[in-house]
Protein backbone atom coordinates (compact mmCIF):
# COMPACT_ATOMS: atom_id res chain seq x y z
CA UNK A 1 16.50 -12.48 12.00
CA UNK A 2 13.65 -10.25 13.86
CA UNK A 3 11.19 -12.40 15.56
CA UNK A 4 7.66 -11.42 14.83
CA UNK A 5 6.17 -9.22 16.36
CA UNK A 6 9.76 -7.53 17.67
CA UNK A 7 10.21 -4.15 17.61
CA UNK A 8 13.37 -3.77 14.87
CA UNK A 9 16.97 -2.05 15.48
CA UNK A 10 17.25 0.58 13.05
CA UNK A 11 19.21 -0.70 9.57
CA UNK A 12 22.89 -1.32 10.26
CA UNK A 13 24.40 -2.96 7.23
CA UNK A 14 24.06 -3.50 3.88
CA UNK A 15 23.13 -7.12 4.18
CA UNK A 16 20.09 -5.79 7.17
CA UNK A 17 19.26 -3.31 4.19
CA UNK A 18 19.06 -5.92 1.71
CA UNK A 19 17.01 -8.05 3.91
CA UNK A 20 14.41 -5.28 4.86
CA UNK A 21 14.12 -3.86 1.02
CA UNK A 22 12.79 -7.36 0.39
CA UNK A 23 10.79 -7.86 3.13
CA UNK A 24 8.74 -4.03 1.73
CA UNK A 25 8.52 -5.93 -1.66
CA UNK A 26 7.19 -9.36 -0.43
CA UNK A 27 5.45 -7.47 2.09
CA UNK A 28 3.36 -4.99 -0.53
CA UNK A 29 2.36 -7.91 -3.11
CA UNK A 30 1.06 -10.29 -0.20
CA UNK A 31 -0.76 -7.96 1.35
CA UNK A 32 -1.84 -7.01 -2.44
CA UNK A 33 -2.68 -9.98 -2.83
CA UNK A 34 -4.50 -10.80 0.61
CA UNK A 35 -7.21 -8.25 -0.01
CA UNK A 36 -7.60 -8.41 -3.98
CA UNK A 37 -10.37 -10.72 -3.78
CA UNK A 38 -13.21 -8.40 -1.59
CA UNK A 39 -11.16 -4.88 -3.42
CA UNK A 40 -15.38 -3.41 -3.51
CA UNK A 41 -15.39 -0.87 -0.42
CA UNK A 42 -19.31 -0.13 -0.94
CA UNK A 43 -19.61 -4.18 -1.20
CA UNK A 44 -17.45 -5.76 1.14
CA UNK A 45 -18.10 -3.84 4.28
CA UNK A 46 -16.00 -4.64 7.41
CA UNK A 47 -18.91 -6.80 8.96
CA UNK A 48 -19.51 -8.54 5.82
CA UNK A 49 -15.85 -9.35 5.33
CA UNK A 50 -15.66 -10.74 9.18
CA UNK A 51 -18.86 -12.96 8.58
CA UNK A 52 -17.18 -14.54 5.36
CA UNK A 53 -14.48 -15.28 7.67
CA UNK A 54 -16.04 -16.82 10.19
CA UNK A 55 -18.22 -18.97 8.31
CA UNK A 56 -14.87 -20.20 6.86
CA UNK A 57 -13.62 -20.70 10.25
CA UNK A 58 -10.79 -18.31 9.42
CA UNK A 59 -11.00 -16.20 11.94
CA UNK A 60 -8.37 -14.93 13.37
CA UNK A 61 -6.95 -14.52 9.74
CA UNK A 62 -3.59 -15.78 9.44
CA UNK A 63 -3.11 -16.66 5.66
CA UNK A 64 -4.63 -15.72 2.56
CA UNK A 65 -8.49 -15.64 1.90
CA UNK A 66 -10.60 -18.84 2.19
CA UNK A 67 -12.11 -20.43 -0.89
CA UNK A 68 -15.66 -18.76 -1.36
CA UNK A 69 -18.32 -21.18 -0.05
CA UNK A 70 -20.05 -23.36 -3.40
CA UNK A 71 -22.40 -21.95 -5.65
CA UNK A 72 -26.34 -21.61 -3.62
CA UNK A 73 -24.76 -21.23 -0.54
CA UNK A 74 -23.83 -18.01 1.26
CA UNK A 75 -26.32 -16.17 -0.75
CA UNK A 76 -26.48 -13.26 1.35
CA UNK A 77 -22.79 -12.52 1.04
CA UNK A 78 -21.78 -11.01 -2.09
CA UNK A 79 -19.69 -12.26 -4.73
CA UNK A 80 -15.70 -12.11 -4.33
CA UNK A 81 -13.58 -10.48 -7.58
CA UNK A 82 -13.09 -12.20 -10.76
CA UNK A 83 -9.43 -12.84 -10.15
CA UNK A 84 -10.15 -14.97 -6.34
CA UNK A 85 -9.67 -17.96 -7.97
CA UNK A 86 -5.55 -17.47 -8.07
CA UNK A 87 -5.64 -15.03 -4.73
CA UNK A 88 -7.28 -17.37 -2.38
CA UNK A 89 -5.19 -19.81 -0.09
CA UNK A 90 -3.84 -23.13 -1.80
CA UNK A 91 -4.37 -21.27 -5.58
CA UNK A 92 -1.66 -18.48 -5.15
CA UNK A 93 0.93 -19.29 -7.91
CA UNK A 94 2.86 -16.05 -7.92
CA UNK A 95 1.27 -12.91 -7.70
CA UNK A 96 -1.41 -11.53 -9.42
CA UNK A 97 -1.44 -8.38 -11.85
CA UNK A 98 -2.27 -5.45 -10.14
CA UNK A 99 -2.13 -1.32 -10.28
CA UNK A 100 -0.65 -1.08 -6.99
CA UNK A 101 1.71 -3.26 -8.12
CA UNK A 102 2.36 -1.68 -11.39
CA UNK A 103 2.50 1.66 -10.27
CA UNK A 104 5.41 0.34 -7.69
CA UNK A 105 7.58 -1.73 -10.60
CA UNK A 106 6.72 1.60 -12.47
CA UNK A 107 8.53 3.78 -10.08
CA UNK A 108 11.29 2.06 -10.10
CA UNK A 109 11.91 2.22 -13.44
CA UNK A 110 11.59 5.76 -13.65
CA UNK A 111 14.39 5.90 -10.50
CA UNK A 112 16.44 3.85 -12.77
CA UNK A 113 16.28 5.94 -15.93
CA UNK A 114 15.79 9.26 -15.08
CA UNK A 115 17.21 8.88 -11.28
CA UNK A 116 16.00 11.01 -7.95
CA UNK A 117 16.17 14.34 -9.90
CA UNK A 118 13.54 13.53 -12.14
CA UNK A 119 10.70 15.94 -13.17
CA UNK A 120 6.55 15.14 -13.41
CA UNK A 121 6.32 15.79 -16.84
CA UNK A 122 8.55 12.40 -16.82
CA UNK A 123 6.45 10.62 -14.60
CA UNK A 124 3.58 11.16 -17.76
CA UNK A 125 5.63 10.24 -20.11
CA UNK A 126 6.52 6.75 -19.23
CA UNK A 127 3.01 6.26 -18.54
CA UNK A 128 2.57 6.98 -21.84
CA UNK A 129 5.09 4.13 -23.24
CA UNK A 130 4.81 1.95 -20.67
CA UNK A 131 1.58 1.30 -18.82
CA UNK A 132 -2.05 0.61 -20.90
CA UNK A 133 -4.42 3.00 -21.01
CA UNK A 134 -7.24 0.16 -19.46
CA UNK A 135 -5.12 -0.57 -16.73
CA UNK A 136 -4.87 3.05 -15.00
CA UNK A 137 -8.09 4.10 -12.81
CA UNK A 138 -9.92 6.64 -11.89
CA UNK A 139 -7.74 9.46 -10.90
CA UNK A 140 -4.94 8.49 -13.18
CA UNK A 141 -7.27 7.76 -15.97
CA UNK A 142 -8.11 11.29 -15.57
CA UNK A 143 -4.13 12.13 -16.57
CA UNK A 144 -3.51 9.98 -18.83
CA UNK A 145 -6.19 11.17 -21.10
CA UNK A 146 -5.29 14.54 -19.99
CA UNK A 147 -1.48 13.75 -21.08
CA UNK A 148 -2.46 12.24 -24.31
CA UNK A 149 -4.41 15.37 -25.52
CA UNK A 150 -1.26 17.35 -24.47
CA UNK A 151 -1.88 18.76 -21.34
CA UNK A 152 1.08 19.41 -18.97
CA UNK A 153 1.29 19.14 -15.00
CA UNK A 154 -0.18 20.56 -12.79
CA UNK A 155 -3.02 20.63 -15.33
CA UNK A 156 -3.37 17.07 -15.80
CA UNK A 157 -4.44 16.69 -12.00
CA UNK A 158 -7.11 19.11 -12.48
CA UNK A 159 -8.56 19.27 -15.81
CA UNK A 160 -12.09 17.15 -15.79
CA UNK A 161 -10.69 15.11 -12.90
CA UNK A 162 -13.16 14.65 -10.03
CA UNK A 163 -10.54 11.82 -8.32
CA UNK A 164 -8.32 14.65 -7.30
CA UNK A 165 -7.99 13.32 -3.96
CA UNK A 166 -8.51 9.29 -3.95
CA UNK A 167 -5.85 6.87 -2.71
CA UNK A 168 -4.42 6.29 -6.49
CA UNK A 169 -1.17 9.05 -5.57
CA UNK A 170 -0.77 6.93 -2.24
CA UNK A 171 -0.19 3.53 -4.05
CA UNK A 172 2.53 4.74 -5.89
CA UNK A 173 4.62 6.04 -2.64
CA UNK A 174 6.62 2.75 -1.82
CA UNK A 175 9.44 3.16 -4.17
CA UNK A 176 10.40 6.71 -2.97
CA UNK A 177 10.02 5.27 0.73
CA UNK A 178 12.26 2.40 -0.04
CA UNK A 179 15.09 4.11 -1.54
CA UNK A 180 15.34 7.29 0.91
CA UNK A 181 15.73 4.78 4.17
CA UNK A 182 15.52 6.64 7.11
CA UNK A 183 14.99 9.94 5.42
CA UNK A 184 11.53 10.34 5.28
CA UNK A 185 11.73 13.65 4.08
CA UNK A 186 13.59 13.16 0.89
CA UNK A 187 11.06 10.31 0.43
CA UNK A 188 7.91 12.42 0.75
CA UNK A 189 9.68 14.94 -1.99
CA UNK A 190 10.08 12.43 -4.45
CA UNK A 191 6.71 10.94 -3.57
CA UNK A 192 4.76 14.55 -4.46
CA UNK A 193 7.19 15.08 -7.81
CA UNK A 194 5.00 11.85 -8.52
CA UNK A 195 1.87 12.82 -6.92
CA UNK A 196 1.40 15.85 -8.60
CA UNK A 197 0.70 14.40 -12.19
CA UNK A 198 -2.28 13.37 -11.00
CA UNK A 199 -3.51 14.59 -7.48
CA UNK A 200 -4.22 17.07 -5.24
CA UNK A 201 -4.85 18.07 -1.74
CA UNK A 202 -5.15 15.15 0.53
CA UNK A 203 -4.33 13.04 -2.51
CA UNK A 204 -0.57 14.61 -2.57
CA UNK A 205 -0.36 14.27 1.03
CA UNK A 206 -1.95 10.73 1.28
CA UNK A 207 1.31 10.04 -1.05
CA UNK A 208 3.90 12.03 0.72
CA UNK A 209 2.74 10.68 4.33
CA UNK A 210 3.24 7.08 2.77
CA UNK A 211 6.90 7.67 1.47
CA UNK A 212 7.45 8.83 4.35
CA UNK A 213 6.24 6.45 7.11
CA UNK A 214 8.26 3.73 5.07
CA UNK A 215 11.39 5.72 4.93
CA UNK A 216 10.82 6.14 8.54
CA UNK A 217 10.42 2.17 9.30
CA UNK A 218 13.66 1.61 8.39
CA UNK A 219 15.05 3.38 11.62
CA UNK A 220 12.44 4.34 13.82
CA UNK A 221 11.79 1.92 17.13
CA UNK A 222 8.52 1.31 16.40
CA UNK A 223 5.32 1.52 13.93
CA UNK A 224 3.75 4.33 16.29
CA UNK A 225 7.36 6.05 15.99
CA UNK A 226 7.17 5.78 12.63
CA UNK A 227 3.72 6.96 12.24
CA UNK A 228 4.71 10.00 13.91
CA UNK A 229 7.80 10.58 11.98
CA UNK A 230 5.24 10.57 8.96
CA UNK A 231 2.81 13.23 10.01
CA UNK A 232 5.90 15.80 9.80
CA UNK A 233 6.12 15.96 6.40
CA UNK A 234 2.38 17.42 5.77
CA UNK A 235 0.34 19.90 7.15
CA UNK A 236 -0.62 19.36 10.23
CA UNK A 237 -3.52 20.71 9.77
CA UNK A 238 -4.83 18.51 6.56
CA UNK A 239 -7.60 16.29 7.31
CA UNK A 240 -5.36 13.30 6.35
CA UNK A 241 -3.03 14.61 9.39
CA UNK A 242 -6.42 15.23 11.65
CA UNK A 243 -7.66 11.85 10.85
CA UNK A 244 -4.13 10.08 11.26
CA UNK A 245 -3.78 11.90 14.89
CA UNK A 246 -7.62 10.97 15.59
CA UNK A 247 -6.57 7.33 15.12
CA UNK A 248 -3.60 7.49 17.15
CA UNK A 249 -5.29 9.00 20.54
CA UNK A 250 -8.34 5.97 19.90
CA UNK A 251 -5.29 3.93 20.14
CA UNK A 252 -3.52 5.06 23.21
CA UNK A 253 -7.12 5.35 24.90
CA UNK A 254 -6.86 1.04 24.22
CA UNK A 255 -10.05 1.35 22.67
CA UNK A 256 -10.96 -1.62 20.87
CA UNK A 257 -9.73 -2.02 17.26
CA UNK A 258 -13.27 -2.77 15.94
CA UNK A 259 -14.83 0.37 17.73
CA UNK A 260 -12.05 2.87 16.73
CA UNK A 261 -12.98 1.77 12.53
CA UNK A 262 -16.54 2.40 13.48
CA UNK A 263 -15.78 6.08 15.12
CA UNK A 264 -13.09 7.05 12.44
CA UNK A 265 -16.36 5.68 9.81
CA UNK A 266 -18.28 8.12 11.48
CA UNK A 267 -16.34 11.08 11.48
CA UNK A 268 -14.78 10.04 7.27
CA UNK A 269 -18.47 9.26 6.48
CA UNK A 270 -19.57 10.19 2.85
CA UNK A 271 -15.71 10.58 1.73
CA UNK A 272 -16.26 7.19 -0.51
CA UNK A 273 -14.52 3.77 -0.12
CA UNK A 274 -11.69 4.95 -2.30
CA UNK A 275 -10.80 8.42 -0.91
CA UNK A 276 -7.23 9.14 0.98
CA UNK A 277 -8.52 9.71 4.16
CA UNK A 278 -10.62 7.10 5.60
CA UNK A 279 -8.16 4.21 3.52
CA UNK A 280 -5.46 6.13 5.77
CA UNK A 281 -7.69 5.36 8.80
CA UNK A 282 -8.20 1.79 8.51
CA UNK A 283 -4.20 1.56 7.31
CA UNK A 284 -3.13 3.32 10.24
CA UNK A 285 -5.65 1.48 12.68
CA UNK A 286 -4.12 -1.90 11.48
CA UNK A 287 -0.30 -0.72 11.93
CA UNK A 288 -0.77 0.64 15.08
CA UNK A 289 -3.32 -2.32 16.61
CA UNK A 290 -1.20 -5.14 14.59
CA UNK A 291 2.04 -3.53 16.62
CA UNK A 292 4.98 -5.13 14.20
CA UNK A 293 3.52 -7.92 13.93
CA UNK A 294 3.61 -9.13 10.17
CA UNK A 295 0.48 -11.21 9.99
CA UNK A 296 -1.99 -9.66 12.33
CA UNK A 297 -0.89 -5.65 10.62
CA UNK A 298 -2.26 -7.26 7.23
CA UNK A 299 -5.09 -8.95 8.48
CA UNK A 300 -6.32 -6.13 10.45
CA UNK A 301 -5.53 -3.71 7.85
CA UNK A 302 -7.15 -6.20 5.43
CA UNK A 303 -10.61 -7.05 7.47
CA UNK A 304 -10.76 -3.13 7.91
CA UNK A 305 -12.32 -3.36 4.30
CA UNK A 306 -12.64 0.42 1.72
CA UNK A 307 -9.80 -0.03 -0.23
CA UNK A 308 -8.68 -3.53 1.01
CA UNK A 309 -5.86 -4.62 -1.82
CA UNK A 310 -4.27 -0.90 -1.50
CA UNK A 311 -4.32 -1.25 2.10
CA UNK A 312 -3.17 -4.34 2.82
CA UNK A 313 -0.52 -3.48 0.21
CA UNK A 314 0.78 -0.44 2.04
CA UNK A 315 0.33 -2.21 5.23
CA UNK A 316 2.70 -5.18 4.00
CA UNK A 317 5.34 -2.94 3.17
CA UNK A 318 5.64 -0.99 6.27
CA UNK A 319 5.43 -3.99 7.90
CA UNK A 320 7.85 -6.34 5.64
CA UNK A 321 10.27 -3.35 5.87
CA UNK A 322 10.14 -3.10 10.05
CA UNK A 323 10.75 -7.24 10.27
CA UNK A 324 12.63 -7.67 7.34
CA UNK A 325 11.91 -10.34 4.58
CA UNK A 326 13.61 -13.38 6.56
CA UNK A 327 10.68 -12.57 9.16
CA UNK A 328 7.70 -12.68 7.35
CA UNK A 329 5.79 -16.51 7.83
CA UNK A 330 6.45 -18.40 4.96
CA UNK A 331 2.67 -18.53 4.54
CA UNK A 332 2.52 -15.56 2.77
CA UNK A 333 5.93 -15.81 0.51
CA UNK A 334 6.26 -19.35 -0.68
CA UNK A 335 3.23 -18.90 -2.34
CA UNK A 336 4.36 -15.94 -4.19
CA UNK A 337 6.72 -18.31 -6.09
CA UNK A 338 9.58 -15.19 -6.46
CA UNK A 339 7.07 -14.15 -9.22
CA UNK A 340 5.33 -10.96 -10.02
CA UNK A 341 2.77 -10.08 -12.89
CA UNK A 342 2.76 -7.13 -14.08
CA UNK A 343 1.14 -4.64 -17.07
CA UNK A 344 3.64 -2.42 -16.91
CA UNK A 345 5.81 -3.42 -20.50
CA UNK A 346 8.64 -5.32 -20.50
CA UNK A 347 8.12 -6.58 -16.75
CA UNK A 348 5.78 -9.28 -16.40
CA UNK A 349 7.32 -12.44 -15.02
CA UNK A 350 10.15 -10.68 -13.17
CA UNK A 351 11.36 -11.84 -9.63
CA UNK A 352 10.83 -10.55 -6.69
CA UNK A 353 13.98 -10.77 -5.49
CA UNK A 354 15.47 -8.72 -8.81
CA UNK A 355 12.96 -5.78 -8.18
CA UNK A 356 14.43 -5.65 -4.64
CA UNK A 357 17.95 -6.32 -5.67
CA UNK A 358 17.54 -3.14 -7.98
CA UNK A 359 15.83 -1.25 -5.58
CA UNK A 360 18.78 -1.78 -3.52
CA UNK A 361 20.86 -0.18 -6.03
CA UNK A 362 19.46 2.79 -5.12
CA UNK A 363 19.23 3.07 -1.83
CA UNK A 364 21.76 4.14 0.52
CA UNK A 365 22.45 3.16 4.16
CA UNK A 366 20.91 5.84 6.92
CA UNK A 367 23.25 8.21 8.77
């Protein structure tokens, strides 16, 4: 078992790739799960997020959200999400539905049916049968309604679609990370075959640096190794790669965590809360500043606010895939009660550990 907070050998047996597959699964739906309540970017600002916090005396944040303070109190915080009351700390009873949850059982199913050479136009289909039409957002709204009136690939990323580049394509990376360990490019191939249905630009990349970065966290020494393994696989001269490298060289300067989110706020401003490029800011800012450490890469990712479920959901699966599952404080899994919920048909209830055993399935040892 890695201590937290170790730095991880790369995988070196079935039974370490077992235990790290699972740790990227429990990993992604508590972190999920750890920022679903305050998912409102424009809303939940990082200051606003902190003062809830501290007024909860949950600062530093080491398990899931505090309950909301009672009704005429707190008035000049805003409200959490409607679905707190079963995300908060002492209600979590499994996991709650979620897209970036969905889109992550989804994937999997497609590996399993169609395997690694399938095509986009696949991708739509099983949309199609398997996911509701109210449960997609904005970007992938956009193709679904573009793949119900017929339109093919690349059209349905582009036709009436102003979400071309949001962080919906990055949400849906972990599967093709997962099952390429240690070969981040055949991850970040996979990951744009998906992308493409419905993104473009920094949206594609945003999913392809993703894939990779977890594909890479299965052998590289360290999240910052990782990090860099991921910024090979797009251009270098994206402003998702920019922005990445930005946050890096804040890092190594040992600026403070809270002042490198304000400059990389600065320099993403007017972007939106839901765009690629600053989420990938405040997710890289809380890998690199939480350093392998489980709890503190969530929390920081979390408190970094935007897109906070995504984020800590990406976060958690980097993370639960450098420690491994066996690592990760039972805080965050006992809670999860092996349980997922899930749209996406003929799914909801399943275990955790059967997604993971599947997803093993597929994946072969590095090397």
């Amino acid at each position: 078992m890695n201590p937290v907070g170790t730095r991880p050998n790369p995988v070196s047996s079935r039974t370490d790739l077992a235990d790290r597959v699972l740790g990227g699964w429990l990993g992604r739906i508590a972190g999920n799960m750890l920022g679903k309540p305050i998912e409102q970017g424009e809303v939940w600002t990082r200051d606003r997020i902190d003062r809830y916090l501290r007024r909860a005396a949950a600062l530093p944040l080491t398990d899931y959200l505090p309950e909301p303070e009672p009704a005429g109190t707190g008035q000049d915080l805003p409200e959490l999400r409607p679905e707190w009351r079963a995300c908060v700390r002492g209600r979590v009873h499994g996991s709650c539905r979620d897209d970036d949850i969905d889109y992550t059982i989804l994937g999997l199913h497609l590996l399993e049916r169609h395997g690694f050479g399938f095509s986009t136009e696949q991708v739509g289909d099983l949309w199609l049968l398997h996911l509701p039409y109210l449960q997609t957002f904005p970007a992938e709204r956009a193709a679904y309604r573009n793949l119900a009136a017929g339109l093919k690939p690349p059209l349905t990323a582009t036709y009436d679609n102003p979400y071309q580049e949001w962080i919906g394509a990055l949400i849906r990376a972990d599967i093709h990370g997962w099952t390429s360990p240690g070969d981040p490019r055949r991850a970040a191939s996979l990951a744009r075959r998906d992308a493409v249905l419905s993104h473009t630009g920094n949206g594609v990349y945003g999913a392809m640096w993703a894939a990779a970065l977890i594909a890479a966290a299965f052998t590289a020494a360290d999240v910052r190794a990782a990090i860099e393994t991921a910024l090979t696989v797009i251009p270098a001269s994206s402003r998702l790669a920019r922005t990445v490298r930005r946050v890096v060289t804040l890092h190594e300067t040992r600026l403070p965590w809270e002042e490198t989110l304000t400059t990389l706020a600065e320099e993403t401003g007017g972007l939106g809360w839901i765009h690629t490029v600053p989420n990938a800011a405040v997710l890289t800012a809380g890998l690199l500043y939480g350093d392998g450490d489980f709890t503190r890469t969530i929390a920081l990712t979390v408190r970094g606010g935007l897109d906070t479920d995504s984020n800590g959901a990406t976060a958690g699966s980097v993370a639960g895939v450098l420690t491994g599952a066996e690592a990760i404080p039972a805080q965050w899994t006992e809670p999860l009660q092996d349980t997922v919920r899930s749209a996406v048909f003929g799914f909801d209830g399943v275990r955790i550990s059967e997604l993971a055993e599947r997803t093993l399935r597929l994946a072969t040892l590095p090397g």
